[in-house]
C-alpha atoms as a PDB file:
ATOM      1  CA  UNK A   1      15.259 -30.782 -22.178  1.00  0.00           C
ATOM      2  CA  UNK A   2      11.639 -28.911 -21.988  1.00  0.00           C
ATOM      3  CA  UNK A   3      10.899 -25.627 -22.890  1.00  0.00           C
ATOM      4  CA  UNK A   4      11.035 -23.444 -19.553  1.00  0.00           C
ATOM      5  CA  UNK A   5       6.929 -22.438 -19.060  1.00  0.00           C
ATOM      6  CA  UNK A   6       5.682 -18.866 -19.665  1.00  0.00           C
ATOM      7  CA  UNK A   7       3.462 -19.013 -16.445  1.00  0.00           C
ATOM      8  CA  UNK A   8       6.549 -20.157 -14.388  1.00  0.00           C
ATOM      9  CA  UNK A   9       6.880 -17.862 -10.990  1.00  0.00           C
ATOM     10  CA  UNK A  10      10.564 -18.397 -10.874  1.00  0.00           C
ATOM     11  CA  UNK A  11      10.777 -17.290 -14.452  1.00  0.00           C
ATOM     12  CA  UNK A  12       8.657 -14.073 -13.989  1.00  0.00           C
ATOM     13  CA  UNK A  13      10.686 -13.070 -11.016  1.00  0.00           C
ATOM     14  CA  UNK A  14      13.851 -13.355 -13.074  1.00  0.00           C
ATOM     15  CA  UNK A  15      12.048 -11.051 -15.442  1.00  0.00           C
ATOM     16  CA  UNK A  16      10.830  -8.378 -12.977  1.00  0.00           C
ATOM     17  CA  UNK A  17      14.501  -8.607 -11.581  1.00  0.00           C
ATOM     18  CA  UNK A  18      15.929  -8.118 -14.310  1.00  0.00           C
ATOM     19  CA  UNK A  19      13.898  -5.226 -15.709  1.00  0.00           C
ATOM     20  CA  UNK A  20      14.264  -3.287 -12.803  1.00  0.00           C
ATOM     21  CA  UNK A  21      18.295  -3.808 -13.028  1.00  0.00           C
ATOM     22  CA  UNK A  22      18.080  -2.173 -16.286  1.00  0.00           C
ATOM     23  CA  UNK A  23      15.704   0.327 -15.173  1.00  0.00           C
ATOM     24  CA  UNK A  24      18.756   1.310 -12.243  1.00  0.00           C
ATOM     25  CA  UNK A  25      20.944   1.411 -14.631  1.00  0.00           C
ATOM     26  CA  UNK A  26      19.616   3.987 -16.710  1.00  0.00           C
ATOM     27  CA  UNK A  27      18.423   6.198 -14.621  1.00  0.00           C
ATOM     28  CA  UNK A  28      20.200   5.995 -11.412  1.00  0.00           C
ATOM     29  CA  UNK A  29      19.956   6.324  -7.469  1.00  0.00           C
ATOM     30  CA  UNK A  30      16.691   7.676  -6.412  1.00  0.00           C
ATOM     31  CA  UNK A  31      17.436  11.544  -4.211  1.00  0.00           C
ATOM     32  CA  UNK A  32      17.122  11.508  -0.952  1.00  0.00           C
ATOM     33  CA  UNK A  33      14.210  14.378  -1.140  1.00  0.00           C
ATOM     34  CA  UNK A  34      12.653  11.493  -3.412  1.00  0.00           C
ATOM     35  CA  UNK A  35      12.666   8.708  -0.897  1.00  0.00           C
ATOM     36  CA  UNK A  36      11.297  11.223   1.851  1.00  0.00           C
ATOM     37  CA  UNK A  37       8.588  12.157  -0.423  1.00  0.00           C
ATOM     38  CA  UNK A  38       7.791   8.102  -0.823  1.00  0.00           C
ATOM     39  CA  UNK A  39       7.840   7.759   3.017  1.00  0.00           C
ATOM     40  CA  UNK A  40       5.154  10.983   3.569  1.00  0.00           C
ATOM     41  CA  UNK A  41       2.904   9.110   0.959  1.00  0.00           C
ATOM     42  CA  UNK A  42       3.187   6.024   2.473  1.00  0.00           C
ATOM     43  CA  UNK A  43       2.264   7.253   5.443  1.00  0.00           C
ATOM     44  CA  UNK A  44      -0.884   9.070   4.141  1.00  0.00           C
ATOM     45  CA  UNK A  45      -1.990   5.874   2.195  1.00  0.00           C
ATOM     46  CA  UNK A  46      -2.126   4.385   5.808  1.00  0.00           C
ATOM     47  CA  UNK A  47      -3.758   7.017   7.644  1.00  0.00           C
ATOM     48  CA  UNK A  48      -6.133   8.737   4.884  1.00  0.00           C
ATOM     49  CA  UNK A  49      -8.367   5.129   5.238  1.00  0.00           C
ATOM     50  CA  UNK A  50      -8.055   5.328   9.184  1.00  0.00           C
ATOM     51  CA  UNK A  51      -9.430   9.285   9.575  1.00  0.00           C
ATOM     52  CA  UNK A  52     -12.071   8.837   6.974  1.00  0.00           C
ATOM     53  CA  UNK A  53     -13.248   5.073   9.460  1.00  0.00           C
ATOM     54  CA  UNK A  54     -12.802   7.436  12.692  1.00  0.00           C
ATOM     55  CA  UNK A  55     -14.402  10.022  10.908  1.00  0.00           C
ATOM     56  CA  UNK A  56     -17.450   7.998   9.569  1.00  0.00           C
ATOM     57  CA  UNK A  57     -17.325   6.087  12.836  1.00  0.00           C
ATOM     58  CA  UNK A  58     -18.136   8.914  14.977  1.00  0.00           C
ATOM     59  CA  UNK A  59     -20.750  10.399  12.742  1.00  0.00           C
ATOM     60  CA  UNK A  60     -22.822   6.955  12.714  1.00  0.00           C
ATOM     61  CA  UNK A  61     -22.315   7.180  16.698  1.00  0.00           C
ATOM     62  CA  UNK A  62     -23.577  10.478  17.034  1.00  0.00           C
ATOM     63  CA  UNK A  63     -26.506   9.927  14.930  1.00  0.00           C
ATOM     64  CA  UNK A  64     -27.483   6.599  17.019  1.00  0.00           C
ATOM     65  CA  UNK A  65     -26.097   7.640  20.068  1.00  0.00           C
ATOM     66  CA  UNK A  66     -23.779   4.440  20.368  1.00  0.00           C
ATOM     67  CA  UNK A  67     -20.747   5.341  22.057  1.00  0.00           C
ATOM     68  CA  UNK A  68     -17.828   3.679  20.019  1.00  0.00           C
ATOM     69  CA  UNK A  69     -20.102   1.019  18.125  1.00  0.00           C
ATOM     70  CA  UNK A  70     -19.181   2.277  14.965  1.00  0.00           C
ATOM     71  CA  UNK A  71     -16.205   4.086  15.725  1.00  0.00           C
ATOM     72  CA  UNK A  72     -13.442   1.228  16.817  1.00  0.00           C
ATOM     73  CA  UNK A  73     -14.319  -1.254  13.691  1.00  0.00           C
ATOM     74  CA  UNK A  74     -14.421   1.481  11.217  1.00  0.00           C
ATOM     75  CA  UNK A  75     -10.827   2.519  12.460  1.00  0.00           C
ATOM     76  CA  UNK A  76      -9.847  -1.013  12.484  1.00  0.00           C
ATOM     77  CA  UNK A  77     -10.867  -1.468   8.800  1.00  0.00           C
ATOM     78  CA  UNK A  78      -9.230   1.800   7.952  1.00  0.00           C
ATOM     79  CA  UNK A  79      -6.485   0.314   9.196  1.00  0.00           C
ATOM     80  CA  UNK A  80      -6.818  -2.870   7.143  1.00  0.00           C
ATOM     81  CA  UNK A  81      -7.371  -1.139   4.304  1.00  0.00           C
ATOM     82  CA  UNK A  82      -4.477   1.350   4.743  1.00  0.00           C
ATOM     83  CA  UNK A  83      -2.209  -1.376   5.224  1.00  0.00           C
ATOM     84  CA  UNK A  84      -3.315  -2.872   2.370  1.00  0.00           C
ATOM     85  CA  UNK A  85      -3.278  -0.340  -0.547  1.00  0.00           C
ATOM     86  CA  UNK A  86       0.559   0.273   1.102  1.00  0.00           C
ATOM     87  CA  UNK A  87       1.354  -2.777   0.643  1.00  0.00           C
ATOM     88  CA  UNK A  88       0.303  -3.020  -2.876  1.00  0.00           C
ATOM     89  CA  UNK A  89       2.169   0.610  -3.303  1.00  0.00           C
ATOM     90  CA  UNK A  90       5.368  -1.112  -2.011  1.00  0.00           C
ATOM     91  CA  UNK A  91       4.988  -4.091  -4.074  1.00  0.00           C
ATOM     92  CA  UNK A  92       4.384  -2.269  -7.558  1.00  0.00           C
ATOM     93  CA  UNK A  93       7.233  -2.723 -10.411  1.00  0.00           C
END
């Protein structure tokens, strides 16, 4: 039988799984006040990226006089990038 690898997903899973089982165990059920508190930060993660693209967006516009030129891709990669550090927030240990 082989040595189970250090680099194995299935292994480091197990790990994480298990370490956060522990981590339960010791200290508990998160409050209710807690979990709202996670959800308001979520949220700003999201939309903190998506004012400061509208934001930028329509201050590019206004200097070149460009209607939304700026404006709607700036949003959109707020967005992207909103979604994106929320998902890595989510996804933390």
């Amino acid at each position: 039988m082989t040595k189970p690898d250090d680099n194995d997903p299935l292994i480091d899973e197990v790990r994480l799984r298990s370490k956060r089982q522990k981590r339960w165990l010791r200290e508990g059920e998160d409050s209710v006040v807690r979990r709202l508190a996670q959800i308001g930060v979520l949220g700003w993660i999201i939309v903190a990226p998506m004012l400061a693209g509208l934001f930028l967006g329509r201050w590019l516009d206004g200097r070149a006089d460009s209607g939304l030129f700026w404006t709607a891709p700036l949003l959109m990669l707020g967005l992207v990038l909103g979604g994106t550090f929320a998902w890595k927030w989510m996804n933390r240990p």
